[in-house]
C-alpha atoms as a PDB file:
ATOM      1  CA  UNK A   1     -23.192  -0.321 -14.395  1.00  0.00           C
ATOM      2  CA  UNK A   2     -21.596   1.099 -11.029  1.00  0.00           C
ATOM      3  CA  UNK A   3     -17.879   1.692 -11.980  1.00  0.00           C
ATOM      4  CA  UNK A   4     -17.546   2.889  -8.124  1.00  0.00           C
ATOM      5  CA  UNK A   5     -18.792   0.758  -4.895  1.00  0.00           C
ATOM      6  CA  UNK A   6     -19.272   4.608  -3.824  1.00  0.00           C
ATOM      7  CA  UNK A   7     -22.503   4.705  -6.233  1.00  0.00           C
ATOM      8  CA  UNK A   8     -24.154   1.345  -4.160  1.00  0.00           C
ATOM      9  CA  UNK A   9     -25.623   1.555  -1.223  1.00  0.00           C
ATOM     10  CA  UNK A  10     -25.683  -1.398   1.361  1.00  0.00           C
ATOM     11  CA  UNK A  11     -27.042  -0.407   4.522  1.00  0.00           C
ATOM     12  CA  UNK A  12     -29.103   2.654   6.289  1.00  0.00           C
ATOM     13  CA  UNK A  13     -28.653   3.041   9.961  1.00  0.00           C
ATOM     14  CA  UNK A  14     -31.085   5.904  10.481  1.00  0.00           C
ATOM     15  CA  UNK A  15     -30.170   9.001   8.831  1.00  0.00           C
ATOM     16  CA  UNK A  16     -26.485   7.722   7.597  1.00  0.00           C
ATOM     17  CA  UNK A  17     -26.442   5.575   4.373  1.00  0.00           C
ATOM     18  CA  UNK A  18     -23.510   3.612   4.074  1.00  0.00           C
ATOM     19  CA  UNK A  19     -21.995   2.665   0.777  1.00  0.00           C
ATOM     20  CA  UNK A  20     -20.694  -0.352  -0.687  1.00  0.00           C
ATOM     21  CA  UNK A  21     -16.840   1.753  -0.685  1.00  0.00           C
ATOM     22  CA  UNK A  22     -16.982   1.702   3.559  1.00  0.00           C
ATOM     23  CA  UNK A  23     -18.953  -1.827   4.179  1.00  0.00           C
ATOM     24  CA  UNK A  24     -16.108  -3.727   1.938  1.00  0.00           C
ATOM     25  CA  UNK A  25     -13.749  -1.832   3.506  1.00  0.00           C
ATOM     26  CA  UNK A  26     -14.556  -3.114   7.185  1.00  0.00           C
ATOM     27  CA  UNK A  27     -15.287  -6.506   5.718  1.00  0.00           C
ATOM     28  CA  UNK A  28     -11.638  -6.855   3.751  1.00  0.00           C
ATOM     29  CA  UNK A  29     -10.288  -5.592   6.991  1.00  0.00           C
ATOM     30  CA  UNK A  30     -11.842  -8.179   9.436  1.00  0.00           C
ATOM     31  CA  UNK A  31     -10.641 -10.661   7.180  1.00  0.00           C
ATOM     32  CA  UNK A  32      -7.015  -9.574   7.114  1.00  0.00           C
ATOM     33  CA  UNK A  33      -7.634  -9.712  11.850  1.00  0.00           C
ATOM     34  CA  UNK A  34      -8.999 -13.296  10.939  1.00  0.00           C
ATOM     35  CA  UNK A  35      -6.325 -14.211   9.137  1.00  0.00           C
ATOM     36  CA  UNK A  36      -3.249 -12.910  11.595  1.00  0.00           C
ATOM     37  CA  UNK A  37      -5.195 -14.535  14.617  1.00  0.00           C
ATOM     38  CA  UNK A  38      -5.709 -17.762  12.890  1.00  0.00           C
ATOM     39  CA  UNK A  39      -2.179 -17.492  11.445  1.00  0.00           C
ATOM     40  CA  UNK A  40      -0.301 -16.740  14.539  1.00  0.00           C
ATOM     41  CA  UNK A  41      -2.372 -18.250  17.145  1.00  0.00           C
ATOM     42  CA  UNK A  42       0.083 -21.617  17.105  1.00  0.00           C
ATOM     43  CA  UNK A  43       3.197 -19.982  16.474  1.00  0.00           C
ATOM     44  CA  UNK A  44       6.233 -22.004  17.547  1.00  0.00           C
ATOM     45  CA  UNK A  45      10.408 -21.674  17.738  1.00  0.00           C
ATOM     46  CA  UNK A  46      10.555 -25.369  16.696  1.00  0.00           C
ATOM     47  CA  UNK A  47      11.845 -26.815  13.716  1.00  0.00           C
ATOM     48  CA  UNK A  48       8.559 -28.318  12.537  1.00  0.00           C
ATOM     49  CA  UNK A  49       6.055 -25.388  11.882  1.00  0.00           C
ATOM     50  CA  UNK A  50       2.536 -25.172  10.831  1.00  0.00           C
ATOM     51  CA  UNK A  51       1.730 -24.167   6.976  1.00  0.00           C
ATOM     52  CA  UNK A  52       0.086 -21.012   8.157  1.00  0.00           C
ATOM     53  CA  UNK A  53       3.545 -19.917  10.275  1.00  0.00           C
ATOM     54  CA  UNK A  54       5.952 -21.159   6.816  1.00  0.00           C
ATOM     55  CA  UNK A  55       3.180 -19.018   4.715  1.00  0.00           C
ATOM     56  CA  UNK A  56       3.497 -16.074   7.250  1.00  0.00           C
ATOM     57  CA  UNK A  57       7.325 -16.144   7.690  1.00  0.00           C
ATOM     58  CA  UNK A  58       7.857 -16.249   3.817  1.00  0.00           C
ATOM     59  CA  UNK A  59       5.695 -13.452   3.350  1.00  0.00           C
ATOM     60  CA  UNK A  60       7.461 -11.309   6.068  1.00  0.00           C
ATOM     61  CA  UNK A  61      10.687 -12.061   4.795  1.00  0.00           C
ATOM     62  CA  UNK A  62      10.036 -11.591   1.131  1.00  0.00           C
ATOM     63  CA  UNK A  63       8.783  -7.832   2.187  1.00  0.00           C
ATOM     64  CA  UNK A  64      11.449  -7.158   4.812  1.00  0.00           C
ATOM     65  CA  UNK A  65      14.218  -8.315   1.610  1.00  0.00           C
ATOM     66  CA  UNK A  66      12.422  -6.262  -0.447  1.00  0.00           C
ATOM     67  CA  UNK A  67      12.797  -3.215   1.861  1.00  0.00           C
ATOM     68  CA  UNK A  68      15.877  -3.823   2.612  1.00  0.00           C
ATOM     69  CA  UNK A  69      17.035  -3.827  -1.315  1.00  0.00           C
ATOM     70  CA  UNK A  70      15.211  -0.854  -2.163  1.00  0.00           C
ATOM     71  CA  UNK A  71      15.686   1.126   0.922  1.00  0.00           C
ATOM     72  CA  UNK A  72      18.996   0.248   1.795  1.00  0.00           C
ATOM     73  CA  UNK A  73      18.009   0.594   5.410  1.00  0.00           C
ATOM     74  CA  UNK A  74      16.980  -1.504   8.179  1.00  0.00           C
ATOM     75  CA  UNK A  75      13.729  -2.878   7.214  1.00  0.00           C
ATOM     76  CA  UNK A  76      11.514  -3.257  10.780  1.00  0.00           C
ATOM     77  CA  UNK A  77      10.247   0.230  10.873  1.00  0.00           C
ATOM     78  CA  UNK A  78       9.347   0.491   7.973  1.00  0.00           C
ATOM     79  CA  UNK A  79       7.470  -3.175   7.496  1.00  0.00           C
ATOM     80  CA  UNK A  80       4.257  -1.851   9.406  1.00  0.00           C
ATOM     81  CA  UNK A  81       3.423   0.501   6.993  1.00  0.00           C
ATOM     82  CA  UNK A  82       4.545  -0.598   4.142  1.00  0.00           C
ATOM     83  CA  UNK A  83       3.505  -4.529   4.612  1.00  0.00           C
ATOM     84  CA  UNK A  84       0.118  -3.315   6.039  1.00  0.00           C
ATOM     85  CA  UNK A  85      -0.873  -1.692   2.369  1.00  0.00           C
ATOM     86  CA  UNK A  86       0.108  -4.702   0.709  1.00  0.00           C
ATOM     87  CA  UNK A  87      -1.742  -6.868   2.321  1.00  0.00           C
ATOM     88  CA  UNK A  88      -4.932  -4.766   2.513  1.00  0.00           C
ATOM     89  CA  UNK A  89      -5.135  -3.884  -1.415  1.00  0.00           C
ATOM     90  CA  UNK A  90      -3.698  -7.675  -2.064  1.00  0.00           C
ATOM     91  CA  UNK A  91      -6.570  -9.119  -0.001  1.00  0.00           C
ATOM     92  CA  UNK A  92      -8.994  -6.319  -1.386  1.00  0.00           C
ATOM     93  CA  UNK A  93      -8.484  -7.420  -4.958  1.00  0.00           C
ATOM     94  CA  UNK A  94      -8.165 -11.072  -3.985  1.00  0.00           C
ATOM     95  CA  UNK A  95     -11.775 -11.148  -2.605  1.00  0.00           C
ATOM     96  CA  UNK A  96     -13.246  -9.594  -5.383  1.00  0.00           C
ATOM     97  CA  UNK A  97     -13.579 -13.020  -7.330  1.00  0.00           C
ATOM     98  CA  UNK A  98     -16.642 -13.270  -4.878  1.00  0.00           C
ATOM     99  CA  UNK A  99     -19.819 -12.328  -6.406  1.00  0.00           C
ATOM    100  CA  UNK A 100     -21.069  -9.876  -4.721  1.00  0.00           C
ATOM    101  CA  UNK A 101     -18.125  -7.953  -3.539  1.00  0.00           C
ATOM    102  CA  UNK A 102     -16.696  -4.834  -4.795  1.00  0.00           C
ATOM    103  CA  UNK A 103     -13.414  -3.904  -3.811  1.00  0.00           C
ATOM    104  CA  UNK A 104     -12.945  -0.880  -2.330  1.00  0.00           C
ATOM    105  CA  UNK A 105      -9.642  -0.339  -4.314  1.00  0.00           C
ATOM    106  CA  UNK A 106     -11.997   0.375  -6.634  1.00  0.00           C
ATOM    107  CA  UNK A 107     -13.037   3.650  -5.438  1.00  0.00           C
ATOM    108  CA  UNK A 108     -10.726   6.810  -5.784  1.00  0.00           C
ATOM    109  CA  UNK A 109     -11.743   7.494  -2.038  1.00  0.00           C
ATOM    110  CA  UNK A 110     -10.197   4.212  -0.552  1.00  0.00           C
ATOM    111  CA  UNK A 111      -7.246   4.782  -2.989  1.00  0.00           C
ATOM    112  CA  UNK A 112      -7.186   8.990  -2.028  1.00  0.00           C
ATOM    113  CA  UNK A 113      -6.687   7.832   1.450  1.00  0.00           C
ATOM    114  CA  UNK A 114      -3.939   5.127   1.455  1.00  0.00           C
ATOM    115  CA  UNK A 115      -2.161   7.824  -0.827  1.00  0.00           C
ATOM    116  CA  UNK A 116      -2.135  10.125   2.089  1.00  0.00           C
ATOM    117  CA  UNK A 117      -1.445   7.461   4.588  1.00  0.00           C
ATOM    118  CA  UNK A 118       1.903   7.425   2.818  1.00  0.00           C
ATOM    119  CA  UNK A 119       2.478  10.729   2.617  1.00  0.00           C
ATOM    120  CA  UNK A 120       2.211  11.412   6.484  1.00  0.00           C
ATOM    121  CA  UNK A 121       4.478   8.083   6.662  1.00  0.00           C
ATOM    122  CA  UNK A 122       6.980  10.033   5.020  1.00  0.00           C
ATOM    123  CA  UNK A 123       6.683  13.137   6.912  1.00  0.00           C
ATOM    124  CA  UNK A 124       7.002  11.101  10.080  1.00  0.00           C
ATOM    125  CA  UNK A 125       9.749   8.791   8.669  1.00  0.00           C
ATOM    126  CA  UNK A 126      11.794  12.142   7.504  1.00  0.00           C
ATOM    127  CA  UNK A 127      10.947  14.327  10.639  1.00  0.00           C
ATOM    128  CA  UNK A 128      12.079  11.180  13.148  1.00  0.00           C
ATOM    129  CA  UNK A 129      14.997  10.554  11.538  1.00  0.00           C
ATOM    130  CA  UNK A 130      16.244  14.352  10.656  1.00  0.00           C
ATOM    131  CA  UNK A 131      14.413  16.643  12.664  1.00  0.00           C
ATOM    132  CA  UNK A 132      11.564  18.525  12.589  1.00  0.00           C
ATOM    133  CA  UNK A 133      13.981  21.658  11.201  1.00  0.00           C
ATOM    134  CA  UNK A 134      16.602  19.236   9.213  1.00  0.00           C
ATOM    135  CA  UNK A 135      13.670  17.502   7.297  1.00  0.00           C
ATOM    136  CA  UNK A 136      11.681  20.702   6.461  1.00  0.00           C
ATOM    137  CA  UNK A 137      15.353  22.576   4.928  1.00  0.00           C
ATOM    138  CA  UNK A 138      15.532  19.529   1.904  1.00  0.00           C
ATOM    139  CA  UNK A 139      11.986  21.727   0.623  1.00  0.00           C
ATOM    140  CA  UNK A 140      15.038  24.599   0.257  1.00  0.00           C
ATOM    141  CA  UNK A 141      17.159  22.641  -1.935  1.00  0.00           C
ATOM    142  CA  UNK A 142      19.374  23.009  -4.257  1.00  0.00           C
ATOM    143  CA  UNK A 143      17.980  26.675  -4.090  1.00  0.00           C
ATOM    144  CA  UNK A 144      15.039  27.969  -1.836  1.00  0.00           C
ATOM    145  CA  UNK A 145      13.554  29.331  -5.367  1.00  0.00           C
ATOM    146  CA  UNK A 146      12.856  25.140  -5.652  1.00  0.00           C
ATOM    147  CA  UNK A 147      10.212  25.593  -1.995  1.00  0.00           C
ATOM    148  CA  UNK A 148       6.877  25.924  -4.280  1.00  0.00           C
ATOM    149  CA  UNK A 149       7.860  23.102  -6.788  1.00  0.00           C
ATOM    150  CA  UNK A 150       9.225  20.554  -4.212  1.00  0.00           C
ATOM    151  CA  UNK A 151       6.023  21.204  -2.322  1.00  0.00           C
ATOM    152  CA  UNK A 152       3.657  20.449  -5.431  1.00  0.00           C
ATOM    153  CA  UNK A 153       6.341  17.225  -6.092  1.00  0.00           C
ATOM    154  CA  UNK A 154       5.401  15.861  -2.802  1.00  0.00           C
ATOM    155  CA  UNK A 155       1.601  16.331  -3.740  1.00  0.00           C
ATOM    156  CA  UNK A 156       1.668  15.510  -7.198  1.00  0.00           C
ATOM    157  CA  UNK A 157       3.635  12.199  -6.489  1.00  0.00           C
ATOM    158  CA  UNK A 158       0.717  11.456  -3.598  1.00  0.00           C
ATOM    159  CA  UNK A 159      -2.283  12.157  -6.163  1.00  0.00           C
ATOM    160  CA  UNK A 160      -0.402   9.765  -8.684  1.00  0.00           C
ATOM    161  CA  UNK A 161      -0.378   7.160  -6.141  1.00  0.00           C
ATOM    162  CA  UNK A 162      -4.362   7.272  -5.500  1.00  0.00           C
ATOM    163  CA  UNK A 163      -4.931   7.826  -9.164  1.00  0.00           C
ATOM    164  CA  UNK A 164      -2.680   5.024 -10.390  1.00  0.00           C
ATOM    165  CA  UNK A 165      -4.654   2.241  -8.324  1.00  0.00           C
ATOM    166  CA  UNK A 166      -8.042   3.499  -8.815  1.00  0.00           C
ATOM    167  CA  UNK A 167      -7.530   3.804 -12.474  1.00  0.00           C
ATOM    168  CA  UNK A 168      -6.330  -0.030 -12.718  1.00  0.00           C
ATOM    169  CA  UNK A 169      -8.622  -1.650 -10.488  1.00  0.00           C
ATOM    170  CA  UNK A 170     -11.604   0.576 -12.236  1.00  0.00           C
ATOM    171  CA  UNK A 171     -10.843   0.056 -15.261  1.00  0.00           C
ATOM    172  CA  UNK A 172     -10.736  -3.966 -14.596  1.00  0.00           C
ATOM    173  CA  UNK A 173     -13.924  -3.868 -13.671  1.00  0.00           C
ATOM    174  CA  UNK A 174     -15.120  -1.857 -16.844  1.00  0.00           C
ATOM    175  CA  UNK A 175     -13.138  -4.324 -18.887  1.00  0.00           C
ATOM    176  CA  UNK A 176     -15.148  -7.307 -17.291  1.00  0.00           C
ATOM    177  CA  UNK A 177     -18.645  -5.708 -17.419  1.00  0.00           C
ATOM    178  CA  UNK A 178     -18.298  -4.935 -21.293  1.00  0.00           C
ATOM    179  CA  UNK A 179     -17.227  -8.650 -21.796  1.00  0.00           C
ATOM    180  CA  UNK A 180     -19.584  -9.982 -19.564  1.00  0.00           C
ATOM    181  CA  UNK A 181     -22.636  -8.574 -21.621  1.00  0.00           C
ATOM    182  CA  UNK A 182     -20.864  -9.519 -24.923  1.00  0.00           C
ATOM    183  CA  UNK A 183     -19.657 -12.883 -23.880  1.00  0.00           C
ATOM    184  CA  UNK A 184     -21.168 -13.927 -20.734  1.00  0.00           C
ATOM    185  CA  UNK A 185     -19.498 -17.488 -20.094  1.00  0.00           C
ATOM    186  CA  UNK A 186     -15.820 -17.496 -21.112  1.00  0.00           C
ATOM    187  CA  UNK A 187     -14.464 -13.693 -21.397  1.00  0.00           C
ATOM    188  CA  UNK A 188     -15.307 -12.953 -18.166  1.00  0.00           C
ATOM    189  CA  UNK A 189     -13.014 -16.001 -16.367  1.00  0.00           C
ATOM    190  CA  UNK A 190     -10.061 -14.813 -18.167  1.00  0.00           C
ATOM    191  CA  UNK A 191     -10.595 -11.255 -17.749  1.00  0.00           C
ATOM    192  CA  UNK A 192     -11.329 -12.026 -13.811  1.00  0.00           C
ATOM    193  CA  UNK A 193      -7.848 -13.790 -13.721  1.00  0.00           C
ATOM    194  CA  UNK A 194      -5.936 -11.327 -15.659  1.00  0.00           C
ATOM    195  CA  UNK A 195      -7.708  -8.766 -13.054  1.00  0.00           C
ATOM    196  CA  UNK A 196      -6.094 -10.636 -10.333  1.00  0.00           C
ATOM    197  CA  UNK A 197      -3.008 -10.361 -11.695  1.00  0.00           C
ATOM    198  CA  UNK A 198      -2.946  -7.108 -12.370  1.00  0.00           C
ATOM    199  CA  UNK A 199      -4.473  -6.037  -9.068  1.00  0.00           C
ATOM    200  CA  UNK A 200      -1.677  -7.909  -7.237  1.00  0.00           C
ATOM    201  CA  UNK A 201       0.870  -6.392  -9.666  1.00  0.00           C
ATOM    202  CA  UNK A 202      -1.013  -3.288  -8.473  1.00  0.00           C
ATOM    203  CA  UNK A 203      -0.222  -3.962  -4.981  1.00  0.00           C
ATOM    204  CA  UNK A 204       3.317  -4.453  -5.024  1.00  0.00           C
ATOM    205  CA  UNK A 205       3.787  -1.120  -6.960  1.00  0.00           C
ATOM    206  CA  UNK A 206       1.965   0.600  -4.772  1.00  0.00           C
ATOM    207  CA  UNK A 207       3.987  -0.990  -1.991  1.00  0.00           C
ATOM    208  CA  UNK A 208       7.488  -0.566  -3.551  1.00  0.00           C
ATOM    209  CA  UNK A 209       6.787   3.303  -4.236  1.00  0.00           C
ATOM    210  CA  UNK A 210       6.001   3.926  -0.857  1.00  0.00           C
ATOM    211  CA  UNK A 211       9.444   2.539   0.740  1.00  0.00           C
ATOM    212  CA  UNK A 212      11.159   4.311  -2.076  1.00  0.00           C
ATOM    213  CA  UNK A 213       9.172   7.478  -1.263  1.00  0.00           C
ATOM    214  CA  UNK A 214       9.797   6.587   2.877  1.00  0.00           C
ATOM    215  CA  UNK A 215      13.573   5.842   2.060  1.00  0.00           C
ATOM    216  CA  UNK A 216      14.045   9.340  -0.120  1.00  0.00           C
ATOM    217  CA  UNK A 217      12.954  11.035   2.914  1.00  0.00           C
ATOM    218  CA  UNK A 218      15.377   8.977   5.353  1.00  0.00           C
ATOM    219  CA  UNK A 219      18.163   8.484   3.126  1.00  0.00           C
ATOM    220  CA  UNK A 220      20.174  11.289   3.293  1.00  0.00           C
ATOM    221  CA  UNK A 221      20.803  11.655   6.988  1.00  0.00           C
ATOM    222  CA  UNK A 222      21.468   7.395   7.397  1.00  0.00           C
ATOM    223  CA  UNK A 223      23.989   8.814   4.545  1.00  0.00           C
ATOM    224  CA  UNK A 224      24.990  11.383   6.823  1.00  0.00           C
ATOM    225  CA  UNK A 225      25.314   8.816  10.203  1.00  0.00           C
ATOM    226  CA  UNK A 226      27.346   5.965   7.883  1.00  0.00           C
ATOM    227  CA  UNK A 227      30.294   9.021   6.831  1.00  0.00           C
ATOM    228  CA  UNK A 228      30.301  10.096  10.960  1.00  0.00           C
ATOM    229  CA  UNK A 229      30.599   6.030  11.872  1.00  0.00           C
ATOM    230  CA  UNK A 230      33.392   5.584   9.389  1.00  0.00           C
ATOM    231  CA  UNK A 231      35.082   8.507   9.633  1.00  0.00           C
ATOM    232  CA  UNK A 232      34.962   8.110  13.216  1.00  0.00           C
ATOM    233  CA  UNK A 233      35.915   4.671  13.614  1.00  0.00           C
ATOM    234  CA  UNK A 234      39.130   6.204  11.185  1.00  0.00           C
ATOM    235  CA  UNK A 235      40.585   8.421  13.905  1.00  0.00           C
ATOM    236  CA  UNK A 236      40.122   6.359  16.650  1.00  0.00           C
END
């Protein structure tokens, strides 16, 4: 039993073998292009809209309310980012009703790497919006004694993101092999749907604690701009 699509191996192309982990990966994502082309290739301003343009528009609006409730911010820089994990572990676990197909949630790699695509996204959120100097003095706070332990926050918070996912979607697929050779007709069906679930549940966690990790790093100084605005707008 391969717990990891890093343990199966797909395809040679001479000397590089390439794993089940990076072929699923390129697969999910031409999907996901497939999708957006075939989804927004009719787009219209008119009043009667295609399914695929009402299913796109709900979906960016559900994540762009959802931004804007946790973040408390302005939600279009931040829907890139954010909206782009979603959809790429949603359609990742999603596909992996196909026999066949392992998703590549499923291996502490994929997940390793989405966990630091956050974490740059918050060092680029922070340094844009505070500075490159302003952003780098909240390490020194309340005390610069706090430097070493808000540094191993920042990493410890990004290894509990990759670990969090792998270990769900993992152990899904642990849960479904054991039941599969015990049971081999009904078991697996429900445990398959409950995986979905979960994996989707998965998804929007994963989503949700990035903006709130994006918005910690943000908040302060739109704080900061909201007191000059008002104060401002007070002696004028």
């Amino acid at each position: 039993m391969n717990i990891s699509p890093d343990n199966t191996i797909v395809l040679h192309i001479g000397p590089i073998a390439l794993n089940a982990t990076i072929v699923y990966t390129w697969i999910t994502m031409a999907v996901i292009v497939a999708l957006s082309w075939f989804g927004t290739k009719k787009l219209t301003t008119e009043c009667k809209i295609s399914r695929w343009q009402n299913l796109l528009e709900t979906l960016v609006l559900g994540m762009n309310k959802q931004i804007r409730a946790i973040s408390n911010q302005e939600p279009d820089r931040f829907l890139p980012i954010v909206g782009t994990l979603f959809l790429f572990i949603s359609v990742s676990v999603i596909m992996s009703i196909i026999p066949g197909y392992q998703s590549p949630t499923g291996s502490l790699s994929t997940t390793a790497a989405l966990a630091i695509c956050v974490f740059v996204a918050v060092q680029f959120y922070g340094i844009s919006k505070r500075g490159f100097i302003g952003y780098l003095k909240h390490y020194l706070k309340p005390t610069p004694f706090m430097l070493p332990f808000n540094i191993l926050g920042e990493a410890s918070r990004t290894i509990a993101l990759a670990v969090r996912l792998f270990g769900n979607v993992m152990s899904g697929s642990v849960i479904i092999a054991i039941l599969l050779s015990i049971a081999p007709i009904f078991f697996p069906i429900l445990m398959q749907a409950l995986g979905l679930l979960t994996g989707l549940i998965q998804a929007y966690i994963f989503a949700i604690l990035s903006i709130v990790y994006i918005a910690s790093a943000t908040r302060v100084y739109e704080e900061k701009e909201q007191t000059l605005e008002k104060y401002g707008k007070g002696k004028e």
